[in-house]
N, C-alpha and C. Protein backbone atom coordinates (compact mmCIF):
# COMPACT_ATOMS: atom_id res chain seq x y z
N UNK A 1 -19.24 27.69 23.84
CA UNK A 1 -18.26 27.17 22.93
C UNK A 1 -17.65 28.29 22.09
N UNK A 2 -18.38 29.21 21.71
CA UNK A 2 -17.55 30.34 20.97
C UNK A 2 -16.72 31.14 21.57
N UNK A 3 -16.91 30.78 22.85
CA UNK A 3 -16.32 31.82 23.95
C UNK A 3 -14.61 31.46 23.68
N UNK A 4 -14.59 29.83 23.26
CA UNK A 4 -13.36 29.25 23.44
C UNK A 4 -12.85 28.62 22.12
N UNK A 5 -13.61 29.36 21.08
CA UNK A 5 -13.14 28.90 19.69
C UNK A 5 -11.88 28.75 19.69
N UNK A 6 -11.16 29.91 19.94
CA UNK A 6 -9.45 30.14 19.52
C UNK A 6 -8.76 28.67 20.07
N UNK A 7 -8.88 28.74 21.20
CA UNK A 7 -8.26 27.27 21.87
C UNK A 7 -9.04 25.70 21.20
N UNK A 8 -10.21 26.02 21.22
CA UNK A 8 -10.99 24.23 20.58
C UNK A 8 -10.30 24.51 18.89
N UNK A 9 -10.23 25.60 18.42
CA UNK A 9 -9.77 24.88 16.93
C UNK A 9 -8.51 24.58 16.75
N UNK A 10 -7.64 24.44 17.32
CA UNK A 10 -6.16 23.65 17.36
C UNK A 10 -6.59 22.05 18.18
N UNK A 11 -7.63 22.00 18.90
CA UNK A 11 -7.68 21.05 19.38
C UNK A 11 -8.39 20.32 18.57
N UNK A 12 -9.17 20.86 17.59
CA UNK A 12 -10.64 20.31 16.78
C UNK A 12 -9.91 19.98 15.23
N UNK A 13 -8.40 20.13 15.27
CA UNK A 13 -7.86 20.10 13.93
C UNK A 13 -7.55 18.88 13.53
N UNK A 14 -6.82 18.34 13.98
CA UNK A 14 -6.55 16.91 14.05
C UNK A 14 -7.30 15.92 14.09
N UNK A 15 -8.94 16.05 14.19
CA UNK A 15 -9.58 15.46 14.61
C UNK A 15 -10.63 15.49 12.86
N UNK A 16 -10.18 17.00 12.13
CA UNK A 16 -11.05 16.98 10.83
C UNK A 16 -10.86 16.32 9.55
N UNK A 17 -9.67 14.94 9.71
CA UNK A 17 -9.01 14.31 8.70
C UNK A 17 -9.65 13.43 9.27
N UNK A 18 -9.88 13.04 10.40
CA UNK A 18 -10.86 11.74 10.42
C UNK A 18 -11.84 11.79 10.26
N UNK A 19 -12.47 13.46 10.75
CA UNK A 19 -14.31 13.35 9.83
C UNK A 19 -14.63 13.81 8.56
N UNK A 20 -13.24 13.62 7.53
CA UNK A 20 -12.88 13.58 6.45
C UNK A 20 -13.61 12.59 5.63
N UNK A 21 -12.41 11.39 6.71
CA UNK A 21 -12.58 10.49 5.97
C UNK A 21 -14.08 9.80 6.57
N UNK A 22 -14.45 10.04 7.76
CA UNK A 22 -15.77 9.34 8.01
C UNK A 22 -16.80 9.91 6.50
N UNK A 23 -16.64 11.05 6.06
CA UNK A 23 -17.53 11.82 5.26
C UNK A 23 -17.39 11.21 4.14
N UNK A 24 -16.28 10.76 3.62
CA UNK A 24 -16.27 10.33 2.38
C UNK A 24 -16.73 8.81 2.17
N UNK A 25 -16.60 8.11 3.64
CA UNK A 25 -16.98 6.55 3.39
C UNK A 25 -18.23 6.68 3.75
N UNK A 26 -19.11 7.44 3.98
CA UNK A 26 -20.91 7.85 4.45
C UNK A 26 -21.00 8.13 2.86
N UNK A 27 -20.65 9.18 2.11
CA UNK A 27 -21.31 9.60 1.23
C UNK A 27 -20.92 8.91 -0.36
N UNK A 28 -19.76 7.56 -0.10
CA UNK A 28 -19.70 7.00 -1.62
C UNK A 28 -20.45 5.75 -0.97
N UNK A 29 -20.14 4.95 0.03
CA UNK A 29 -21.07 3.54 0.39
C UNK A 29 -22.32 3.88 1.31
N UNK A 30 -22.93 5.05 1.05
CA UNK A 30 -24.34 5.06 2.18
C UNK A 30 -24.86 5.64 0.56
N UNK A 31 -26.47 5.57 0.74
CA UNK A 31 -27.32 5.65 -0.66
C UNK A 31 -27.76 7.48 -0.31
N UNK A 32 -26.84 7.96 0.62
CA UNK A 32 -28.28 8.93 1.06
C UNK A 32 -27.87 10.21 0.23
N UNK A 33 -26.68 10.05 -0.37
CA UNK A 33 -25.73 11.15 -0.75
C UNK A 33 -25.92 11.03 -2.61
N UNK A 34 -26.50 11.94 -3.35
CA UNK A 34 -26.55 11.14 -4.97
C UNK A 34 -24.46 11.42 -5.26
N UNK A 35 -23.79 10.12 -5.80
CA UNK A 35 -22.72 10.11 -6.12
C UNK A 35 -22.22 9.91 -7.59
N UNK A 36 -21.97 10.86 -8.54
CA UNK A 36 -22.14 10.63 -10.29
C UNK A 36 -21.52 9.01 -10.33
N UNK A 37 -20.76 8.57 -10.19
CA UNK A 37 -19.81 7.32 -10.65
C UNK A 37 -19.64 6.62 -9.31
N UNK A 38 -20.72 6.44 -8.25
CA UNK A 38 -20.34 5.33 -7.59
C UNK A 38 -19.79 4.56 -7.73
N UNK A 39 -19.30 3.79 -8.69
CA UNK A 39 -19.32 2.39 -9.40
C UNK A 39 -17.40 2.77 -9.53
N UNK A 40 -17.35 3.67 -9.81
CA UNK A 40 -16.16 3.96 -9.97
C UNK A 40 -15.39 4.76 -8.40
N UNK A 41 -16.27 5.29 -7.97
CA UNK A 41 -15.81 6.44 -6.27
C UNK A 41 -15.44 4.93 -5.19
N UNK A 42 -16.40 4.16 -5.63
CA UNK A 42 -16.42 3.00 -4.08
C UNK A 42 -14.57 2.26 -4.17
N UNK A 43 -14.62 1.84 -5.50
CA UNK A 43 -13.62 0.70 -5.57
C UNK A 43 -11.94 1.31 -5.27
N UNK A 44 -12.15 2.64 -6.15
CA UNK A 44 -11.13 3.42 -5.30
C UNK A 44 -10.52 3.89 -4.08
N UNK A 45 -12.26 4.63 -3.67
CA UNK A 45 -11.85 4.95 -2.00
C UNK A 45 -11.63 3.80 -0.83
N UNK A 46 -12.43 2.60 -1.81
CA UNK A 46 -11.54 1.33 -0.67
C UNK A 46 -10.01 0.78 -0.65
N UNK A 47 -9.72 1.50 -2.11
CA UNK A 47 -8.66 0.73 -2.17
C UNK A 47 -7.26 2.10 -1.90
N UNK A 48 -7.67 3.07 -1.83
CA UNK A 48 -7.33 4.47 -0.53
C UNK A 48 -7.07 4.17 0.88
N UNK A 49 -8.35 3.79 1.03
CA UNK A 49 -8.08 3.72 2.54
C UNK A 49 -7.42 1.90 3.15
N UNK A 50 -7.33 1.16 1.99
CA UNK A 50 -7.15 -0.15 2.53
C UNK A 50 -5.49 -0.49 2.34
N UNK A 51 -5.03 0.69 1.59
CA UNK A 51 -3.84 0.95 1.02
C UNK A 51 -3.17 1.70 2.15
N UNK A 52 -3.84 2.68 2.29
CA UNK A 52 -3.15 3.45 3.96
C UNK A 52 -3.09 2.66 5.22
N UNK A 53 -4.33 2.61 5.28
CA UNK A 53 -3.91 1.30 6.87
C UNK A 53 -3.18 -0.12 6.50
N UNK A 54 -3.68 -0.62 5.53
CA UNK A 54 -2.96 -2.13 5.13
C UNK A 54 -1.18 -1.79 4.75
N UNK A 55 -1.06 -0.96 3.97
CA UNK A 55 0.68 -0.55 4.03
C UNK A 55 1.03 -0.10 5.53
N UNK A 56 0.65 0.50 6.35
CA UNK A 56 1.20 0.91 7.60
C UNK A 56 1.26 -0.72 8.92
N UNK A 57 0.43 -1.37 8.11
CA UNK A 57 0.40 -2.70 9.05
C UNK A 57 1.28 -3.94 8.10
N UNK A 58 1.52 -3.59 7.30
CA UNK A 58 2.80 -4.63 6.54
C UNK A 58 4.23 -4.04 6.85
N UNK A 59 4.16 -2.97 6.63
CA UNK A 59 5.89 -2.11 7.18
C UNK A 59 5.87 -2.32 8.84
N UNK A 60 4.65 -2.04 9.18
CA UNK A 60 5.36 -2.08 10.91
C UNK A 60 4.66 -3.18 11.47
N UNK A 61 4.87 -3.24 12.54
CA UNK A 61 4.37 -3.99 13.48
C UNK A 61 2.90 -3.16 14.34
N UNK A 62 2.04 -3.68 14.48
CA UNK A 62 0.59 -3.89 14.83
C UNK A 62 0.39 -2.48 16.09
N UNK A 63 1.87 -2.60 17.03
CA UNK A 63 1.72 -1.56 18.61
C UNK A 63 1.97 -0.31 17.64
N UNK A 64 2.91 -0.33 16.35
CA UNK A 64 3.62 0.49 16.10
C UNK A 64 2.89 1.27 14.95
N UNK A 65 1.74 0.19 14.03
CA UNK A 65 1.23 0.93 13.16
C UNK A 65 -0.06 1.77 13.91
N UNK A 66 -0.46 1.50 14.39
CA UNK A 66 -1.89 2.05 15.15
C UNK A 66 -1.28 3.53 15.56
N UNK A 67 -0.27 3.61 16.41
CA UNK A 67 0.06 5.38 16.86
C UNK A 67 0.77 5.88 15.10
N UNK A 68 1.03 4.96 14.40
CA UNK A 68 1.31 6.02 13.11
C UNK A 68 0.39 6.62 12.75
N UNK A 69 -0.80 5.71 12.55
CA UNK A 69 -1.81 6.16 11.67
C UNK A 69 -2.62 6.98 12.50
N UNK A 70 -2.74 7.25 13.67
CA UNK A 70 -3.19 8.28 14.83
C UNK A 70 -2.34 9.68 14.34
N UNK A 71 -1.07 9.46 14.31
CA UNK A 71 -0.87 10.56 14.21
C UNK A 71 -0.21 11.34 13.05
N UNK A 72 -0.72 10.41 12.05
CA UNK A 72 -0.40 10.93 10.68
C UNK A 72 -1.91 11.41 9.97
N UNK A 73 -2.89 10.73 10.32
CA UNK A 73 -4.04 11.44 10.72
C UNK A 73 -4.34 12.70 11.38
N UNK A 74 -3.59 12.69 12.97
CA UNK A 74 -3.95 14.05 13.35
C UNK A 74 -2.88 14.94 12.69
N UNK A 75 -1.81 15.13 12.44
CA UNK A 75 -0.77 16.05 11.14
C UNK A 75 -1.80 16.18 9.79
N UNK A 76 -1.97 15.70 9.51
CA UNK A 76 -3.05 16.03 7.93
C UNK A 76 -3.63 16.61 8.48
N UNK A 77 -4.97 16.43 9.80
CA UNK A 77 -5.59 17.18 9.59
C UNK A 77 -5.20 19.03 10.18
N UNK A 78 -4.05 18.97 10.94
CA UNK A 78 -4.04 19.84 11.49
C UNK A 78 -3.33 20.85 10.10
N UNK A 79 -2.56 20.24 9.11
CA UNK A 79 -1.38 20.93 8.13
C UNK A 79 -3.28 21.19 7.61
N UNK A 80 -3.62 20.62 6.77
CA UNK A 80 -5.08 20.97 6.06
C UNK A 80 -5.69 22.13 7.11
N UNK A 81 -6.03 21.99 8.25
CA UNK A 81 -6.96 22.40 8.72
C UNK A 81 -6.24 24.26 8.96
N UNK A 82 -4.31 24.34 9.04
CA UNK A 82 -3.92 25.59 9.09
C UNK A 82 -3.57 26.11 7.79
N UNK A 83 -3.74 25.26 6.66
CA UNK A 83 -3.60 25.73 5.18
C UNK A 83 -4.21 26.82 4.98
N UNK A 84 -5.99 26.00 5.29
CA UNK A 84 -7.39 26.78 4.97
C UNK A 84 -7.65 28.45 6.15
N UNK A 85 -6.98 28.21 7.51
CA UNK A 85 -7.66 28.55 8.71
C UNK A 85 -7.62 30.33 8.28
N UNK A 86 -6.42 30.47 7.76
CA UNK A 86 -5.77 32.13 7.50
C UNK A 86 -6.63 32.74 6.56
N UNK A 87 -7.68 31.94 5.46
CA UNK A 87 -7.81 32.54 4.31
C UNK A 87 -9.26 32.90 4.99
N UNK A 88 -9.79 32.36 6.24
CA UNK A 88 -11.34 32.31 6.51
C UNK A 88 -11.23 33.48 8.01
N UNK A 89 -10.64 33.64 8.31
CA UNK A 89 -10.38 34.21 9.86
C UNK A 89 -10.64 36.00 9.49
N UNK A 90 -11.92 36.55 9.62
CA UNK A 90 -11.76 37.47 9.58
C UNK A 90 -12.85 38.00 8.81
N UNK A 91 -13.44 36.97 8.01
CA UNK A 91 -14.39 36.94 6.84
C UNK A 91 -15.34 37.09 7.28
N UNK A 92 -16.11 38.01 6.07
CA UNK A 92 -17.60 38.57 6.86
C UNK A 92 -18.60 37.60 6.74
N UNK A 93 -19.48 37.34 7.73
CA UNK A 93 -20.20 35.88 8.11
C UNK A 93 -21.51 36.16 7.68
N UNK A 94 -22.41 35.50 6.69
CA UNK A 94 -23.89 35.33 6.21
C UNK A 94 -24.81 34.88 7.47
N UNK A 95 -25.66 35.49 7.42
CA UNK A 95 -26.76 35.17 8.14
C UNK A 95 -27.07 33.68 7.17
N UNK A 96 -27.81 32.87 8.45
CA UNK A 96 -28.57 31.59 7.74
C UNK A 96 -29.26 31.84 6.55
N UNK A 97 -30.01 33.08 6.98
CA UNK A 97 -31.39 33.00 6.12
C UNK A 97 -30.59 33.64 4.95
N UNK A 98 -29.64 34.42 5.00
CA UNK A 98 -29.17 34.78 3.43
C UNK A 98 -29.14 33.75 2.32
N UNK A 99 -29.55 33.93 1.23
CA UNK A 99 -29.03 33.30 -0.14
C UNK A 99 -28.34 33.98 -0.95
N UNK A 100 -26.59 33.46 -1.33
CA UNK A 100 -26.05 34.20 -1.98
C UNK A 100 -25.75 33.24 -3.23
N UNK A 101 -25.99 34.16 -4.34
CA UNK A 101 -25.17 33.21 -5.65
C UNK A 101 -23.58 32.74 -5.72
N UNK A 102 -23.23 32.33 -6.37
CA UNK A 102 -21.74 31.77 -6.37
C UNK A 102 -21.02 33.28 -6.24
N UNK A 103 -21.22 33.93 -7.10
CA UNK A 103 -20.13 35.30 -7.02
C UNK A 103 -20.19 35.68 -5.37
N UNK A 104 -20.86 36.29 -5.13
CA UNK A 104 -20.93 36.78 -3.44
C UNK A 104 -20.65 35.76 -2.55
N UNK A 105 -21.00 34.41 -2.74
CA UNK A 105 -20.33 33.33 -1.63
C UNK A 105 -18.85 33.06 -2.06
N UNK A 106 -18.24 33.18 -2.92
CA UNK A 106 -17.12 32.35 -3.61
C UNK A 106 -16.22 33.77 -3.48
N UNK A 107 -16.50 35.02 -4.21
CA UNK A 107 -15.73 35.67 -4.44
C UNK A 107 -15.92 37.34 -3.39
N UNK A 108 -16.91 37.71 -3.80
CA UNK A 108 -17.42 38.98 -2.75
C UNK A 108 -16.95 38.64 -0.94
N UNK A 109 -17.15 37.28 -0.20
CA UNK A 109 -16.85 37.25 0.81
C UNK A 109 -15.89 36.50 1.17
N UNK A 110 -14.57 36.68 -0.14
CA UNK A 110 -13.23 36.06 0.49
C UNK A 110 -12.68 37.31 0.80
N UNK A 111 -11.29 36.85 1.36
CA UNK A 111 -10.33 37.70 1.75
C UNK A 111 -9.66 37.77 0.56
N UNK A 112 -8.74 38.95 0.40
CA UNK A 112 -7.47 38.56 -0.74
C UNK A 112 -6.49 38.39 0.58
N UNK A 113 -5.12 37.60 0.38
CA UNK A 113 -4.44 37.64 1.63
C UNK A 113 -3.08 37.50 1.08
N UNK A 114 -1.91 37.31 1.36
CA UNK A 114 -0.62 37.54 0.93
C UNK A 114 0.31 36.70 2.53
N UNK A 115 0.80 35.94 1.55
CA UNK A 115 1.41 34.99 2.94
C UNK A 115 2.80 36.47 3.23
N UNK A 116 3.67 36.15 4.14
CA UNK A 116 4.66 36.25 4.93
C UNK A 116 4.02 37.38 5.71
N UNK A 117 5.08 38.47 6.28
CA UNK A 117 4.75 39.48 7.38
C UNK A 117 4.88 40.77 6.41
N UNK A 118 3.69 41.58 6.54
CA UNK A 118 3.85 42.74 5.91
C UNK A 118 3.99 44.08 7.12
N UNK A 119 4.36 45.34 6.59
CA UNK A 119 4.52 46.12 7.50
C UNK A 119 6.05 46.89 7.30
N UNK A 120 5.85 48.22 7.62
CA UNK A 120 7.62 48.77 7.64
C UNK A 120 8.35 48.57 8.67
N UNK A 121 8.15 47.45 9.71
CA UNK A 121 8.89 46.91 10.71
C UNK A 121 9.53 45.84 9.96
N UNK A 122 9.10 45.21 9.03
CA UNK A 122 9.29 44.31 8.41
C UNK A 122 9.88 44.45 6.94
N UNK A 123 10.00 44.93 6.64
CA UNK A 123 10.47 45.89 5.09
C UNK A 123 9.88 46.04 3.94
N UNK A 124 8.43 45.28 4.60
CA UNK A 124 7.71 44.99 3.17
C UNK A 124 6.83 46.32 3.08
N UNK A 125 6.68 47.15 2.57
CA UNK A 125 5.35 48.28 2.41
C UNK A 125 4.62 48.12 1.28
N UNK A 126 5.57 47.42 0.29
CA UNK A 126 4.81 47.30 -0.67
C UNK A 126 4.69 46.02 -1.65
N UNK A 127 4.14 45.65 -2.27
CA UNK A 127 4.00 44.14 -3.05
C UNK A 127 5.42 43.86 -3.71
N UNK A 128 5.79 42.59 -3.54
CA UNK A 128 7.52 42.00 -4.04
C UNK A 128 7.45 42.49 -5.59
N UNK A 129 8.36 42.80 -6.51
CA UNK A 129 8.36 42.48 -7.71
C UNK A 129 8.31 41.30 -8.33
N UNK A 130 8.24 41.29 -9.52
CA UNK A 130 7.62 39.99 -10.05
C UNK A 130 9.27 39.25 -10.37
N UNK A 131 10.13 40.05 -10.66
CA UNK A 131 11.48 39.29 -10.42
C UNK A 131 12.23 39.93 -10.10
N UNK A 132 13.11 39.74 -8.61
CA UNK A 132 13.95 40.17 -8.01
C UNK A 132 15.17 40.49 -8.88
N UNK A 133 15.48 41.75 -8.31
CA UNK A 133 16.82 42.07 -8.97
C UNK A 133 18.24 40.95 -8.70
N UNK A 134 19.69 41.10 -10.14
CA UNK A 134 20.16 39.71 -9.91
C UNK A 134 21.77 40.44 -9.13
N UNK A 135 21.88 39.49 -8.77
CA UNK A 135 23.03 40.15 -8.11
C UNK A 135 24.44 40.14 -8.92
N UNK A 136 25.31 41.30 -8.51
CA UNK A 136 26.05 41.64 -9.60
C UNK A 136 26.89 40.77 -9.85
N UNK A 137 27.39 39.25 -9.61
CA UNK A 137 27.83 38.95 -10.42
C UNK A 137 27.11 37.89 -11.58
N UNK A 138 26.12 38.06 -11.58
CA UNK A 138 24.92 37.28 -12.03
C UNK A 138 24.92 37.92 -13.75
N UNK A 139 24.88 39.40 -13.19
CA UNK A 139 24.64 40.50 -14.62
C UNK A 139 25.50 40.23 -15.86
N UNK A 140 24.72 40.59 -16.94
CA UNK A 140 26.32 40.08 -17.98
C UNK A 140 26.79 41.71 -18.24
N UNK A 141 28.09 41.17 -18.34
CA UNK A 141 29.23 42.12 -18.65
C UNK A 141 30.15 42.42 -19.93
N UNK A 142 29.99 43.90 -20.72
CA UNK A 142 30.74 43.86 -21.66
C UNK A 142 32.00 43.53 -21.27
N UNK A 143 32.67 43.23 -22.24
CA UNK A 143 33.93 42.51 -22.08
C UNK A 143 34.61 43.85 -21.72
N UNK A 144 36.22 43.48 -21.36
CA UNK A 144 36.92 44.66 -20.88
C UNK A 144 37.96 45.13 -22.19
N UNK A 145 38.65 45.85 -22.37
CA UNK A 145 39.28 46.56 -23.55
C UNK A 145 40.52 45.39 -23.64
N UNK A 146 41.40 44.79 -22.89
CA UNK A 146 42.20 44.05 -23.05
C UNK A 146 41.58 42.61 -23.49
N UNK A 147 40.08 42.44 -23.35
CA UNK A 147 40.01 41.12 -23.56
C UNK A 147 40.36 40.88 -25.00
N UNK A 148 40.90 39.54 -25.50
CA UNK A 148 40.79 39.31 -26.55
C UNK A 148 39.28 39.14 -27.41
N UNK A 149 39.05 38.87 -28.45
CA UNK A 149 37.89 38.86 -29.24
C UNK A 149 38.17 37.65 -29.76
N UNK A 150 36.72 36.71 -30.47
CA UNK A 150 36.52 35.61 -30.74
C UNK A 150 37.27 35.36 -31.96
């Protein structure tokens, strides 16, 4: 299976909004998970998920809501699953047996990363400024010698 990671995780993406949501209806209505405000997590997440499928079966029709919710399901999970995928790809991996405190798991073994394309093929060599220069007719302008005055 690792042999074929690259290809199973586009296939395995779409598939992690449904063991999303399997995870969240195991761990607020199953006892096995301690949950601070059950009392408050249950009535919500039913009324989440009874709100998503029950609105998709009042707007459409029954053939028509079932492939929505298939594949508005597999889009979440795949948009979620390529949000996260860039910030982890590359990251140096803990042995099991390691124990790391929050700093070294949280911060020591992220990436820093910078979205678009960097590179001098690309024009970027170096970090954007914090505000782009404005273009000249943007700039203000002393007035000219003929203008009149207020």
């Amino acid at each position: 299976m690792a042999r074929h990671q690259g290809t199973l995780f586009f296939v395995m993406l779409p598939l992690s909004m449904l063991k999303l949501h399997m995870d969240a209806i195991t761990a607020v209505f199953g006892r096995t998970t301690p949950v601070l405000r059950r009392a408050v997590e249950a009535p919500l997440l039913a009324l989440r998920l009874a709100g998503f499928a029950g609105g998709a079966f009042v707007v459409l029709p029954p053939q028509k809501a079932l492939p929505y919710l298939a594949v508005e399901l597999a889009v979440s999970g795949f948009y979620l699953g390529a949000c996260f995928a860039p910030n982890h790809i590359g990251m140096p991996m803990a042995g099991a047996d390691t124990s790391l405190d929050f700093l070294r798991r949280q911060v020591l073994m992220s990436r820093n990363i910078r979205g678009g394309v960097d590179g001098p093929r690309h024009g970027r060599t170096r970090p954007p400024d914090r505000t782009p220069p404005l273009p000249r007719h943007a700039r203000p302008q002393p007035p000219s010698r003929g203008t009149p005055g207020p």
